[in-house]
PDB file of N, CA and C in Angstrom:
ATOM      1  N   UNK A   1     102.137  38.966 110.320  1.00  0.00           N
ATOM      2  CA  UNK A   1     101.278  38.754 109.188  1.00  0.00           C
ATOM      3  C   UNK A   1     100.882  40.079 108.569  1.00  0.00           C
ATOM      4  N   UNK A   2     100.346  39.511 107.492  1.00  0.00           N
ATOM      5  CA  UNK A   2      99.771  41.344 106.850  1.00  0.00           C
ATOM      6  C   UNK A   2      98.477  40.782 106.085  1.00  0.00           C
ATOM      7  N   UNK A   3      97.630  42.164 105.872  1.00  0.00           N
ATOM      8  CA  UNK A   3      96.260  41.616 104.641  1.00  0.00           C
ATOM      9  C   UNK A   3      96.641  41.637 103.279  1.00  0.00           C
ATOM     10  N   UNK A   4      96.250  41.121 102.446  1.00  0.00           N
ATOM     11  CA  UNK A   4      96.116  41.165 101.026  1.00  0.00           C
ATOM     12  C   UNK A   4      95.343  40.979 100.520  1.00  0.00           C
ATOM     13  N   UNK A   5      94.810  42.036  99.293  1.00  0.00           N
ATOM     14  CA  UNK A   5      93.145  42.290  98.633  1.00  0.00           C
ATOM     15  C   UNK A   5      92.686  40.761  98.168  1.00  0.00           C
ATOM     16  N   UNK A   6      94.065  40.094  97.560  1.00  0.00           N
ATOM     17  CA  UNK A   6      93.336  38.058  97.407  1.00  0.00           C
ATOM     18  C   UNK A   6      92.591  38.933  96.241  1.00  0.00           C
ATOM     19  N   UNK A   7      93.373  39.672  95.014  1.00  0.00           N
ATOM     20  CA  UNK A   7      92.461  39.760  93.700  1.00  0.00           C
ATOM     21  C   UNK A   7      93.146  39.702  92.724  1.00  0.00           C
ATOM     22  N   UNK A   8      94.116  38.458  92.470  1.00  0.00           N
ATOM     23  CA  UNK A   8      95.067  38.184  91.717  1.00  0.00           C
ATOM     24  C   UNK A   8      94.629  37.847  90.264  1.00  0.00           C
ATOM     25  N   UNK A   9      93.312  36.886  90.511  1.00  0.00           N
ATOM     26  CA  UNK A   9      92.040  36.718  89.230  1.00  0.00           C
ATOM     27  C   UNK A   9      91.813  37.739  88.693  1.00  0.00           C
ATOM     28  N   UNK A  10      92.109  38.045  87.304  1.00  0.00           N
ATOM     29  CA  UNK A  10      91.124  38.799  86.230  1.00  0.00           C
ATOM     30  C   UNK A  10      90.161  39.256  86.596  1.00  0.00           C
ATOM     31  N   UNK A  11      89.224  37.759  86.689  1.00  0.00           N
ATOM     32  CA  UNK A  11      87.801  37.814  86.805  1.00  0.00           C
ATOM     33  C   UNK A  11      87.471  38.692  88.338  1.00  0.00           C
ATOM     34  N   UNK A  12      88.120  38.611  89.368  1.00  0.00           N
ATOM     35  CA  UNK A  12      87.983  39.537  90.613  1.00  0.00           C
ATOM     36  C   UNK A  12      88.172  40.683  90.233  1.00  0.00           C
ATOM     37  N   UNK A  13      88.551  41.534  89.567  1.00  0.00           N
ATOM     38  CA  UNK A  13      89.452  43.094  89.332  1.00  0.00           C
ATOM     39  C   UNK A  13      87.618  44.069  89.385  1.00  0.00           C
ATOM     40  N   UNK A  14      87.057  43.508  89.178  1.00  0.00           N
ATOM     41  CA  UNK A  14      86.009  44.583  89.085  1.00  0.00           C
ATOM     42  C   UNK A  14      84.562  43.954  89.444  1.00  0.00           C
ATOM     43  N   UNK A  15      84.569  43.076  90.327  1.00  0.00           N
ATOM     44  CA  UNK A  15      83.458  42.780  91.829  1.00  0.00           C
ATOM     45  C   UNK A  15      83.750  43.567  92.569  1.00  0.00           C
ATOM     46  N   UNK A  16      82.632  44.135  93.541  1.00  0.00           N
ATOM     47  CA  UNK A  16      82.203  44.828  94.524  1.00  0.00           C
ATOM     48  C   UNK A  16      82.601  43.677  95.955  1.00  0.00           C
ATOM     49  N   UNK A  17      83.175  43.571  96.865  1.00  0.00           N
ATOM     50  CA  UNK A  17      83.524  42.856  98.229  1.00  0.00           C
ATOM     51  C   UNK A  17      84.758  43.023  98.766  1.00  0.00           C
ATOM     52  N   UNK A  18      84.655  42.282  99.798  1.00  0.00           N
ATOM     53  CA  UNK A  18      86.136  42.714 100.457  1.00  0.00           C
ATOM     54  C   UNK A  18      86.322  40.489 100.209  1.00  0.00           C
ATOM     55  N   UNK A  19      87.492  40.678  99.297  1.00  0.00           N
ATOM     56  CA  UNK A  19      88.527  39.636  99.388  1.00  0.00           C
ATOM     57  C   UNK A  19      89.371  39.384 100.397  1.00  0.00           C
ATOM     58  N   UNK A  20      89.731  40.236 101.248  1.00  0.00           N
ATOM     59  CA  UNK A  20      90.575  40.401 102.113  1.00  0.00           C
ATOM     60  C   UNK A  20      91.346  38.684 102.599  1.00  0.00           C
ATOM     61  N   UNK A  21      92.387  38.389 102.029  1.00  0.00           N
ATOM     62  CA  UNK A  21      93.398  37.381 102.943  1.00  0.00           C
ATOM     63  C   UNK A  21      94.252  37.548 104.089  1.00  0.00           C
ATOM     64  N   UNK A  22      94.603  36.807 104.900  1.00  0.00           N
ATOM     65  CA  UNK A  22      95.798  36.909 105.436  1.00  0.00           C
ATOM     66  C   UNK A  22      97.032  36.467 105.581  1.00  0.00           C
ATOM     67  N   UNK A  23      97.960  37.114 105.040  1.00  0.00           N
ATOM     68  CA  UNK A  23      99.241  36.188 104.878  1.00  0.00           C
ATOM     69  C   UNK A  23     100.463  36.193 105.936  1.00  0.00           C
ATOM     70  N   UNK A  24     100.644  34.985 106.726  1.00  0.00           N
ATOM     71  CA  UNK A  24     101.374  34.584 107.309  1.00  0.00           C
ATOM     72  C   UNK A  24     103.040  34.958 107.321  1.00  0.00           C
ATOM     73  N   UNK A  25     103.520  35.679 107.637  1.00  0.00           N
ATOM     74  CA  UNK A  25     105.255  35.979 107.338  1.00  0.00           C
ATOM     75  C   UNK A  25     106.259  35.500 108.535  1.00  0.00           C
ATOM     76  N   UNK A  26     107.171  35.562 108.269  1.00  0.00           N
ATOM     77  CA  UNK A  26     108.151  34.825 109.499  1.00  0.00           C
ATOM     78  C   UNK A  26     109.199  35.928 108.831  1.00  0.00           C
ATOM     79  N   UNK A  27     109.261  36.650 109.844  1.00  0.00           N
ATOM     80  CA  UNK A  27     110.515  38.123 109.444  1.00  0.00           C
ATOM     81  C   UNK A  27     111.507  37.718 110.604  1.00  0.00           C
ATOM     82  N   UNK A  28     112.613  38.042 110.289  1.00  0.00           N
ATOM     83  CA  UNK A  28     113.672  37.212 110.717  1.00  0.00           C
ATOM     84  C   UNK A  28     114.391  38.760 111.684  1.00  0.00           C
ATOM     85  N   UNK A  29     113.874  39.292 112.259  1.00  0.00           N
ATOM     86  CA  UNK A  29     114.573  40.577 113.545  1.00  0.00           C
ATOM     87  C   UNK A  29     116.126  40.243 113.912  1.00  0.00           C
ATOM     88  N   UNK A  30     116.612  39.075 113.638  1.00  0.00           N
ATOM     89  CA  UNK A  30     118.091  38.878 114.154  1.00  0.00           C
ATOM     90  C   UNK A  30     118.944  39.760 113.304  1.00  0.00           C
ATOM     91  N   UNK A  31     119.466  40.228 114.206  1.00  0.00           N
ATOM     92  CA  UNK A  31     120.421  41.338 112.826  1.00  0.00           C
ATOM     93  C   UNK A  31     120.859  42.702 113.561  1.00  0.00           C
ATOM     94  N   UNK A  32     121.602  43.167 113.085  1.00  0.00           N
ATOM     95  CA  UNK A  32     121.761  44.643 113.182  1.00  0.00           C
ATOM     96  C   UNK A  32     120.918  45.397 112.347  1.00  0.00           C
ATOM     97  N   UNK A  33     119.675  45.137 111.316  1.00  0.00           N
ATOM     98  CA  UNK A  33     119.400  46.060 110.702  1.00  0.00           C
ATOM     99  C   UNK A  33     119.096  48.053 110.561  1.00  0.00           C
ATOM    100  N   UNK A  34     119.167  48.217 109.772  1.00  0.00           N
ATOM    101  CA  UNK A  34     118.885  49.715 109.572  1.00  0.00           C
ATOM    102  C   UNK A  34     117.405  49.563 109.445  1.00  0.00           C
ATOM    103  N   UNK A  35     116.777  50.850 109.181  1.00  0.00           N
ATOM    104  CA  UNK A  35     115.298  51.308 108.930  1.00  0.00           C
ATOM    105  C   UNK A  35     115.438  50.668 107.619  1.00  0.00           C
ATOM    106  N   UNK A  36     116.355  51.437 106.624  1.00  0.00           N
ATOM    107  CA  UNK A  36     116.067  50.978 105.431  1.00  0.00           C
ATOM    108  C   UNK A  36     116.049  49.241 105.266  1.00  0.00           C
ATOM    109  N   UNK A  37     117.322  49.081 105.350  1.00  0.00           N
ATOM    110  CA  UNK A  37     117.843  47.382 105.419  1.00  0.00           C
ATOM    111  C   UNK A  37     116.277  46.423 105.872  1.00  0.00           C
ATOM    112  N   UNK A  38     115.378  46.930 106.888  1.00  0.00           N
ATOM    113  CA  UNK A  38     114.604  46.216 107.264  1.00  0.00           C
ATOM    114  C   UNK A  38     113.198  46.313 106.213  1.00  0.00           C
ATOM    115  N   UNK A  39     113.512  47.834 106.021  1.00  0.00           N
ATOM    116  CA  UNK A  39     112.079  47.662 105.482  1.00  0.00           C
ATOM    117  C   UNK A  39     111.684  47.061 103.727  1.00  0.00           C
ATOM    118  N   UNK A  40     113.441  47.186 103.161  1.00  0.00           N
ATOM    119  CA  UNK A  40     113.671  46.524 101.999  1.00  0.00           C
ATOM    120  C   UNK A  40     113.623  44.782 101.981  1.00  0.00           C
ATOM    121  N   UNK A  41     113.567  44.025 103.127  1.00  0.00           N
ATOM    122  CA  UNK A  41     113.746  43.126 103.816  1.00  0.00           C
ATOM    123  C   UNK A  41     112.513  42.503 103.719  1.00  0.00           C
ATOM    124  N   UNK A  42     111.240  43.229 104.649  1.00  0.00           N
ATOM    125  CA  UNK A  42     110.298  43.322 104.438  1.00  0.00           C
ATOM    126  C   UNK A  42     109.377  43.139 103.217  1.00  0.00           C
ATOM    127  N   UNK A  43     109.450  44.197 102.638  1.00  0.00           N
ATOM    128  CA  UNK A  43     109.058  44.453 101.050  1.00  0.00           C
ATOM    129  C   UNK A  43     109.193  43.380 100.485  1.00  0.00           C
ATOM    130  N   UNK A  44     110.462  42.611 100.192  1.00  0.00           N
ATOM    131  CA  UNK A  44     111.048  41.458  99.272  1.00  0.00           C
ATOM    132  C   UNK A  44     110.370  40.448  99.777  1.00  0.00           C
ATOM    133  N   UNK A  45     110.320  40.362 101.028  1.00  0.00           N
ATOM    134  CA  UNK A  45     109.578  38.756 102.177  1.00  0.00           C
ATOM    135  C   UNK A  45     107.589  38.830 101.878  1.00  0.00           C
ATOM    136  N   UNK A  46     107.120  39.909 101.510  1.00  0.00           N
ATOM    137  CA  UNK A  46     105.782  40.397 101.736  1.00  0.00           C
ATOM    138  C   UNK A  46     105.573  40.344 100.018  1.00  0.00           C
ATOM    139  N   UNK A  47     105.885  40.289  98.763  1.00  0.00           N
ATOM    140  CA  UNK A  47     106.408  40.057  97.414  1.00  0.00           C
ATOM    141  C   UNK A  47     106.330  38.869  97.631  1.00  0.00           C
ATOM    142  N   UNK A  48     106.913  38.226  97.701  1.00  0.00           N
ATOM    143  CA  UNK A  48     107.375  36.560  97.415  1.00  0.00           C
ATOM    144  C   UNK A  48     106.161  35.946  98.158  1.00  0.00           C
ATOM    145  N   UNK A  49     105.658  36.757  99.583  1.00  0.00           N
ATOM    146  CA  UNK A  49     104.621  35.686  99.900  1.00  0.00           C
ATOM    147  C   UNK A  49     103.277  35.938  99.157  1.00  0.00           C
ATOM    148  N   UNK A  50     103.277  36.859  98.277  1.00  0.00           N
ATOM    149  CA  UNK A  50     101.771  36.952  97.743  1.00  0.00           C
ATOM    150  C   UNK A  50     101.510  36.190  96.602  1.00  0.00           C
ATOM    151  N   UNK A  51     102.741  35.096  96.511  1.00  0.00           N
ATOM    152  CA  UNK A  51     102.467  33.845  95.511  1.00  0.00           C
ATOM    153  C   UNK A  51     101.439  33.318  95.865  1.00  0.00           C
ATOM    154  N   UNK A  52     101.046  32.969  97.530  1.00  0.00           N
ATOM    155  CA  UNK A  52     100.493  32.414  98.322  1.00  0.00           C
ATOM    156  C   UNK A  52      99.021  32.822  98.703  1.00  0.00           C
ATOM    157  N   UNK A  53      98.415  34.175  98.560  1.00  0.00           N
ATOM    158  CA  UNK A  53      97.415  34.716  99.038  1.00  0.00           C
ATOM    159  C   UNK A  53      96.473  34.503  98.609  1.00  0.00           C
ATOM    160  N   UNK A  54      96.290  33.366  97.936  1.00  0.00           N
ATOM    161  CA  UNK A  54      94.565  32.635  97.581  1.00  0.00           C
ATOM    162  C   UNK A  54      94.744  31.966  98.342  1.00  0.00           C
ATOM    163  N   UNK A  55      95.201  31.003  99.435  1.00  0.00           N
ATOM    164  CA  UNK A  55      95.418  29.634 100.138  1.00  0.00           C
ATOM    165  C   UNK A  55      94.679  30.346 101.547  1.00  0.00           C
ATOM    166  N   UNK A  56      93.873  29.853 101.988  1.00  0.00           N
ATOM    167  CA  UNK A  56      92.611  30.452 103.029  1.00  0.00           C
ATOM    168  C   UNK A  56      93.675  29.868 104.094  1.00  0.00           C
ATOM    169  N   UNK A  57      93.787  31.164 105.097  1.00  0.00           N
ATOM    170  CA  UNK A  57      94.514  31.227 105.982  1.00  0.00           C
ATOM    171  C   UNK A  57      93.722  30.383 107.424  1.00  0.00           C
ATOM    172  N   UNK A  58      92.683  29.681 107.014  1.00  0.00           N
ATOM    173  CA  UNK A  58      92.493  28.812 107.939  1.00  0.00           C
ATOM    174  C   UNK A  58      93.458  27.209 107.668  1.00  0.00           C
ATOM    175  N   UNK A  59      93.621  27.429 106.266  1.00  0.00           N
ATOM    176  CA  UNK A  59      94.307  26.174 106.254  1.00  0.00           C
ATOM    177  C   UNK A  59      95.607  26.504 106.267  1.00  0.00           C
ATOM    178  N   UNK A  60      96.216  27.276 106.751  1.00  0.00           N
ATOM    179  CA  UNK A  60      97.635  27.770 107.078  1.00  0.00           C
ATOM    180  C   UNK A  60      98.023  27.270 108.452  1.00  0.00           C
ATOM    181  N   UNK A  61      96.881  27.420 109.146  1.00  0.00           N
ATOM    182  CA  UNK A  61      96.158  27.620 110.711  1.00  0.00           C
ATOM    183  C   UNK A  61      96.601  25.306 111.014  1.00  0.00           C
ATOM    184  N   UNK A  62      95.949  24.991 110.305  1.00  0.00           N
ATOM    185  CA  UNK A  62      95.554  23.592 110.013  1.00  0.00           C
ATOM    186  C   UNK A  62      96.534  22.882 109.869  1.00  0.00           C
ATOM    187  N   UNK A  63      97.491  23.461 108.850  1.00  0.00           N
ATOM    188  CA  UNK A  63      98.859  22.923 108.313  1.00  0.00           C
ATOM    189  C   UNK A  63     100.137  22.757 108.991  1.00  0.00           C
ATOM    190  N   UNK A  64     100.023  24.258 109.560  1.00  0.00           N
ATOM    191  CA  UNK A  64     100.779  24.120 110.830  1.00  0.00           C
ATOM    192  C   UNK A  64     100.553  23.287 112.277  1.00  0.00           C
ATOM    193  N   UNK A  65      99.538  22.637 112.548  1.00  0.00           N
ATOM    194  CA  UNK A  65      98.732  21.748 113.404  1.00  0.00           C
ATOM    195  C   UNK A  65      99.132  22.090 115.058  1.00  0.00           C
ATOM    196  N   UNK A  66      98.822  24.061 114.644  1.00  0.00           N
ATOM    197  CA  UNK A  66      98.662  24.617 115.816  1.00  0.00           C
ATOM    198  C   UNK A  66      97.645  24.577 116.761  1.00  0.00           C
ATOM    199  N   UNK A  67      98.120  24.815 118.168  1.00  0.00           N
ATOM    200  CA  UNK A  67      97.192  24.634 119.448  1.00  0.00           C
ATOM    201  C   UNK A  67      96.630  25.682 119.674  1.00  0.00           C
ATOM    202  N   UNK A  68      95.245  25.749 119.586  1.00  0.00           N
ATOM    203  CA  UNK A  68      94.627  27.224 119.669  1.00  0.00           C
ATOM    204  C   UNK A  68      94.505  27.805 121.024  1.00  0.00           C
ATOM    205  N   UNK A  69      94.711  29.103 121.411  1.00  0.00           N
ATOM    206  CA  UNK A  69      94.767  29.710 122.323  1.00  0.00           C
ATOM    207  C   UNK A  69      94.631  30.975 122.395  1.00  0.00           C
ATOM    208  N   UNK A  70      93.538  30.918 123.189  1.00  0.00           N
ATOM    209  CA  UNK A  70      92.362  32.307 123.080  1.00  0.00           C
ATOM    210  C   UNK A  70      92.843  33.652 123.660  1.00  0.00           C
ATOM    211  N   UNK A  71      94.218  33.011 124.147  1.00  0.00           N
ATOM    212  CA  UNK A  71      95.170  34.395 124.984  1.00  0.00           C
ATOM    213  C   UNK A  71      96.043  34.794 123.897  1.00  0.00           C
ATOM    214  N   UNK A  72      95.831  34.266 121.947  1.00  0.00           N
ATOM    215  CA  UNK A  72      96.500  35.056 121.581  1.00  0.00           C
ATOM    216  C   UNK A  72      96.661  34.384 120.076  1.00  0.00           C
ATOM    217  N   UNK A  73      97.312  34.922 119.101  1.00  0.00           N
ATOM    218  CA  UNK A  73      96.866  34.332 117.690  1.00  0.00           C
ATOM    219  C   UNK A  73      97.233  33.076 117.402  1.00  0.00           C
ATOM    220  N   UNK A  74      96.783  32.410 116.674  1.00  0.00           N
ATOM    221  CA  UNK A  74      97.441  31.215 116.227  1.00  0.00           C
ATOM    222  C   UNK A  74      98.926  30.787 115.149  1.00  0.00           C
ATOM    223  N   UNK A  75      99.020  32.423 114.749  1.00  0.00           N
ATOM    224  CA  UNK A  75     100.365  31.945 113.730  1.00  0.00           C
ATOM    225  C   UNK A  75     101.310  33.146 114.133  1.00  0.00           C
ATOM    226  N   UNK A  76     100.515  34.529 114.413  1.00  0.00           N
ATOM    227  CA  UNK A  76     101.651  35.624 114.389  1.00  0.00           C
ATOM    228  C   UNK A  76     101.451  36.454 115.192  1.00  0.00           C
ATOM    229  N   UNK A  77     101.919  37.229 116.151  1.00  0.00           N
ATOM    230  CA  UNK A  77     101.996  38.239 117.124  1.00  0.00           C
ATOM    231  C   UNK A  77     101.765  39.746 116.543  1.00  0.00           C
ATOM    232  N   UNK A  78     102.334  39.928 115.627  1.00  0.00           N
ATOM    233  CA  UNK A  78     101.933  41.011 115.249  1.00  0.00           C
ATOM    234  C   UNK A  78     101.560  41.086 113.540  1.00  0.00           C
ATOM    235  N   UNK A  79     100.353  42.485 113.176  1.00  0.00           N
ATOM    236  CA  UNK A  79      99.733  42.103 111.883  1.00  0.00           C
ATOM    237  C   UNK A  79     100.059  43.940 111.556  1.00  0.00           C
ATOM    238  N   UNK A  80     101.178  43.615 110.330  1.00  0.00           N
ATOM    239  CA  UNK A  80     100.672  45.149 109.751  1.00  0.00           C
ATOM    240  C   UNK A  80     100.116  45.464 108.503  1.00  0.00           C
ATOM    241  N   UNK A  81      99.914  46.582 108.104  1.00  0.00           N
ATOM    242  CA  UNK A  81      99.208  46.960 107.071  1.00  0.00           C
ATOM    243  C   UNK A  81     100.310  47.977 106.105  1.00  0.00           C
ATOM    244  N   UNK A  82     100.320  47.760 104.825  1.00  0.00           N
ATOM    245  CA  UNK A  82     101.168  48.514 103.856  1.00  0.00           C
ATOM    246  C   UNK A  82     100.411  48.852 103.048  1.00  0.00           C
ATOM    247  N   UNK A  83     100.872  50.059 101.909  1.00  0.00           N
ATOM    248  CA  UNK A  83     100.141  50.467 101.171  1.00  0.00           C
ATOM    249  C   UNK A  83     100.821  50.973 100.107  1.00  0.00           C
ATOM    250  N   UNK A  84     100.582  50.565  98.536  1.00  0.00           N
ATOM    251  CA  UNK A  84     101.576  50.519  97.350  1.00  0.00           C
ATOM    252  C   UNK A  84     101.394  52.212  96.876  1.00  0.00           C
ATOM    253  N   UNK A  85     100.231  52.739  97.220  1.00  0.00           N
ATOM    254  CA  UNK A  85      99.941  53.966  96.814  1.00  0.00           C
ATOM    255  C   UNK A  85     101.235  55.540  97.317  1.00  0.00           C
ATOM    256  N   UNK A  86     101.213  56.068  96.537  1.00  0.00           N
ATOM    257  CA  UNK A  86     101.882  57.016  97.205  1.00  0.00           C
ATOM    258  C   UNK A  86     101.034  57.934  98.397  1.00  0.00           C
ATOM    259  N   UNK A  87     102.267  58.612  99.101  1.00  0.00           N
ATOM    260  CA  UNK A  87     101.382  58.963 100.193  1.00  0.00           C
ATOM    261  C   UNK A  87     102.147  60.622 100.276  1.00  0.00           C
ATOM    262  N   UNK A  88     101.291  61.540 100.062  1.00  0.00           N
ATOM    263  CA  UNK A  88     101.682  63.056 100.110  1.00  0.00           C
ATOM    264  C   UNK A  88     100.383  63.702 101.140  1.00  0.00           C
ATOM    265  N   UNK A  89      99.981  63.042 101.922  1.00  0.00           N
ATOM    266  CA  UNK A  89      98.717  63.740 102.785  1.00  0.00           C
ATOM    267  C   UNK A  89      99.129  64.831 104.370  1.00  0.00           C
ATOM    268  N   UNK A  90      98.737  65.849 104.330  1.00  0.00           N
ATOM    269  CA  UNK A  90      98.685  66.133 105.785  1.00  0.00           C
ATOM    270  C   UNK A  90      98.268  65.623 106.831  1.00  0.00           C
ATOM    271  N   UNK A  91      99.021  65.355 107.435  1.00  0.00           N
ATOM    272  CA  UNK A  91      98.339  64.938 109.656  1.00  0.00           C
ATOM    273  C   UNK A  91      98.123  65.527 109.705  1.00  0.00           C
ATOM    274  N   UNK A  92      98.240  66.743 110.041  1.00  0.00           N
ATOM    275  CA  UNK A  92      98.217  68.172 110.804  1.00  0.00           C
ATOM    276  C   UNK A  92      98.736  69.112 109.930  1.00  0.00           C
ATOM    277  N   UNK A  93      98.119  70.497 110.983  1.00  0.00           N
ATOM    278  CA  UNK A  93      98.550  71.711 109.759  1.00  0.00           C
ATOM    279  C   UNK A  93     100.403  71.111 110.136  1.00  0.00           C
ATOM    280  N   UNK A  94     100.772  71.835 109.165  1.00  0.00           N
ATOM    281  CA  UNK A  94     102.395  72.189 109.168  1.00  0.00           C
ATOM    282  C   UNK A  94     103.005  70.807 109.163  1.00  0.00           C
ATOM    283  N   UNK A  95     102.291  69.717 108.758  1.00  0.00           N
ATOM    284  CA  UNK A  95     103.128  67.987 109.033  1.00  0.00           C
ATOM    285  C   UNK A  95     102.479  67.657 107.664  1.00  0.00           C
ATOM    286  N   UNK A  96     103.889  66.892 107.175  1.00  0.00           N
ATOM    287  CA  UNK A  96     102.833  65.842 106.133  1.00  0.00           C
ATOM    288  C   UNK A  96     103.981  64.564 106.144  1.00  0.00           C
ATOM    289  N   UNK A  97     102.976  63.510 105.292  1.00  0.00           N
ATOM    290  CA  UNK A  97     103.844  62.509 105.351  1.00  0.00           C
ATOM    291  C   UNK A  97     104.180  61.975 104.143  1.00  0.00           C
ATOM    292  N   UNK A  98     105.641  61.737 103.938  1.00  0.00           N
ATOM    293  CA  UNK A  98     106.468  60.803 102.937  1.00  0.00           C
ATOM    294  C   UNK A  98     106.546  59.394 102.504  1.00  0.00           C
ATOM    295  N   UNK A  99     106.420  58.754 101.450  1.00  0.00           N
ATOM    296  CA  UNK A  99     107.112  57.729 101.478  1.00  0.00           C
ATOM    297  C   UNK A  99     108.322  57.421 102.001  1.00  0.00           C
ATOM    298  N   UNK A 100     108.490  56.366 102.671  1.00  0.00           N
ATOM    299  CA  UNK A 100     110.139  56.259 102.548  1.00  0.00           C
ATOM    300  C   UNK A 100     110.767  55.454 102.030  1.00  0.00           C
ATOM    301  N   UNK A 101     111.551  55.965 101.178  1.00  0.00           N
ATOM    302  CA  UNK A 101     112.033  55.366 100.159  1.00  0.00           C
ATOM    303  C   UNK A 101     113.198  53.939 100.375  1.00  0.00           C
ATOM    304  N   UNK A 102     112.937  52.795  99.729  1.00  0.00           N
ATOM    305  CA  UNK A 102     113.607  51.382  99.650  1.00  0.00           C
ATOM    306  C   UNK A 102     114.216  51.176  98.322  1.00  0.00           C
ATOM    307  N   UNK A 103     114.698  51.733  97.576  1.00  0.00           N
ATOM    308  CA  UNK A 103     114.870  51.005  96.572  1.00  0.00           C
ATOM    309  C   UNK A 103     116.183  51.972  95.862  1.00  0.00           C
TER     310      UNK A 103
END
């Protein structure tokens, strides 16, 4: 899964809160992929699902008429975070970090 700001409304673009959604993905690891191959993969699968990111991820939870279990999430094992901004910042002296480029 990943977050999404959920500020697709006009009328949201300039309230003060955290919208924060969560959107559900099913990434498909079977493959030989490359770094790139995956993360273009990614990108396109994480796009298409933000048709979806007003739909309250409890009723995702609901829909799927999953068995809850407190040893672990109800839809996805792992949750990451992306970011559309460019990224030119230092870690450390003498390190910095790149986009890497998909496209």
């Amino acid at each position: 899964g990943t977050a999404t700001a959920n500020r697709s409304h006009p009328q949201t673009h300039d309230l003060i809160g955290l919208f924060v959604n969560t959107l559900a993905l099913r990434v498909n690891l079977n493959g030989d992929w490359t770094t790139r191959e995956l993360l273009n993969y990614v990108r396109n699968l994480v796009a298409n699902a933000r048709v979806n990111e007003s739909v309250p991820f409890q009723k995702v939870v609901e829909a799927l008429g999953v068995t809850r279990d407190r040893s672990r999430h109800p839809v996805f094992q792992v949750c990451f975070g992306s970011d559309d901004t460019a990224v030119n910042e230092k870690l450390s002296f003498g390190e910095a970090s790149h986009p890497a480029g998909t496209k």
